[in-house]
Protein backbone atom coordinates (compact mmCIF):
# COMPACT_ATOMS: atom_id res chain seq x y z
CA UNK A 1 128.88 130.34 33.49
CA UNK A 2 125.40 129.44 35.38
CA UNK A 3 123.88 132.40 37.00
CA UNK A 4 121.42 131.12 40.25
CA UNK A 5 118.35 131.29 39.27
CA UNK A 6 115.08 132.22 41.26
CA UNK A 7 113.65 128.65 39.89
CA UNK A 8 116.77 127.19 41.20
CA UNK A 9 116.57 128.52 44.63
CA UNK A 10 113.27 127.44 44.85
CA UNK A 11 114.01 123.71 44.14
CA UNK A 12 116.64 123.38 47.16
CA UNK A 13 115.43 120.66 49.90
CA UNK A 14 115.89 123.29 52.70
CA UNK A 15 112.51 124.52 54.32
CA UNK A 16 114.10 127.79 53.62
CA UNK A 17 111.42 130.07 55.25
CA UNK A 18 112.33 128.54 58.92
CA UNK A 19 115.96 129.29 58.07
CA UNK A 20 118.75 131.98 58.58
CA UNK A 21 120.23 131.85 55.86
CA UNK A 22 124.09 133.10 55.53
CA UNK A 23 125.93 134.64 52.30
CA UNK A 24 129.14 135.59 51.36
CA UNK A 25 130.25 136.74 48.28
CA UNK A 26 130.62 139.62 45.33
CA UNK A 27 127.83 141.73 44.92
CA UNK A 28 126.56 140.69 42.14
CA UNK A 29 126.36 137.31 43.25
CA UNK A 30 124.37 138.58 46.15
CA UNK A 31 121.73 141.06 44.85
CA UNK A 32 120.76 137.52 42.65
CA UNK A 33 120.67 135.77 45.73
CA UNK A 34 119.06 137.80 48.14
CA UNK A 35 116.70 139.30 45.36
CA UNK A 36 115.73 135.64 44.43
CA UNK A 37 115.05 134.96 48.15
CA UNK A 38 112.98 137.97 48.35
CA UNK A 39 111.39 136.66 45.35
CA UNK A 40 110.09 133.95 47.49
CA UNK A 41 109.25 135.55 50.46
CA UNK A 42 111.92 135.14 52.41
CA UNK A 43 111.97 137.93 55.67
CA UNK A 44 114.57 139.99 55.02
CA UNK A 45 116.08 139.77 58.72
CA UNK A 46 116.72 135.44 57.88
CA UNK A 47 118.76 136.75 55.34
CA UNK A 48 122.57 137.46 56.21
CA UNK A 49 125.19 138.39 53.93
CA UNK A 50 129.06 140.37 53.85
CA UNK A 51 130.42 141.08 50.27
CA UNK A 52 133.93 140.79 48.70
CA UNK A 53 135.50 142.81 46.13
CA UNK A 54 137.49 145.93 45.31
CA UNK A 55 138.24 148.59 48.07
CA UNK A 56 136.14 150.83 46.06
CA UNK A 57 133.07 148.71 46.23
CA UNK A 58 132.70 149.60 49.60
CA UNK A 59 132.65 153.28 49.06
CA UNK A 60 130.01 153.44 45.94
């Protein structure tokens, strides 16, 4: 399995800094996501996310 890679994210055809961008998934799906969009500059408030996972998760 492919992790998403900074590089990656960088080569998508989306003008990414005029967009909200909107994430669902487990964790550590999105801390490489939004970390990697960070990693580009995009403002954190055009970045939207919920997670998914264990009960627990939501309690550590």
């Amino acid at each position: 399995m492919k992790r998403l890679s900074q590089s990656a994210i960088e080569r998508v055809n989306t003008p990414l800094h005029e967009a909200d961008i909107f994430l669902c998934g487990p964790k550590p799906f999105l801390r490489a996501i939004v970390n990697g969009l960070r990693g580009i500059g995009i403002p954190e408030n055009q970045v939207h996310f919920e997670f998914f996972g264990p009960a627990e998760a939501l309690y550590a």
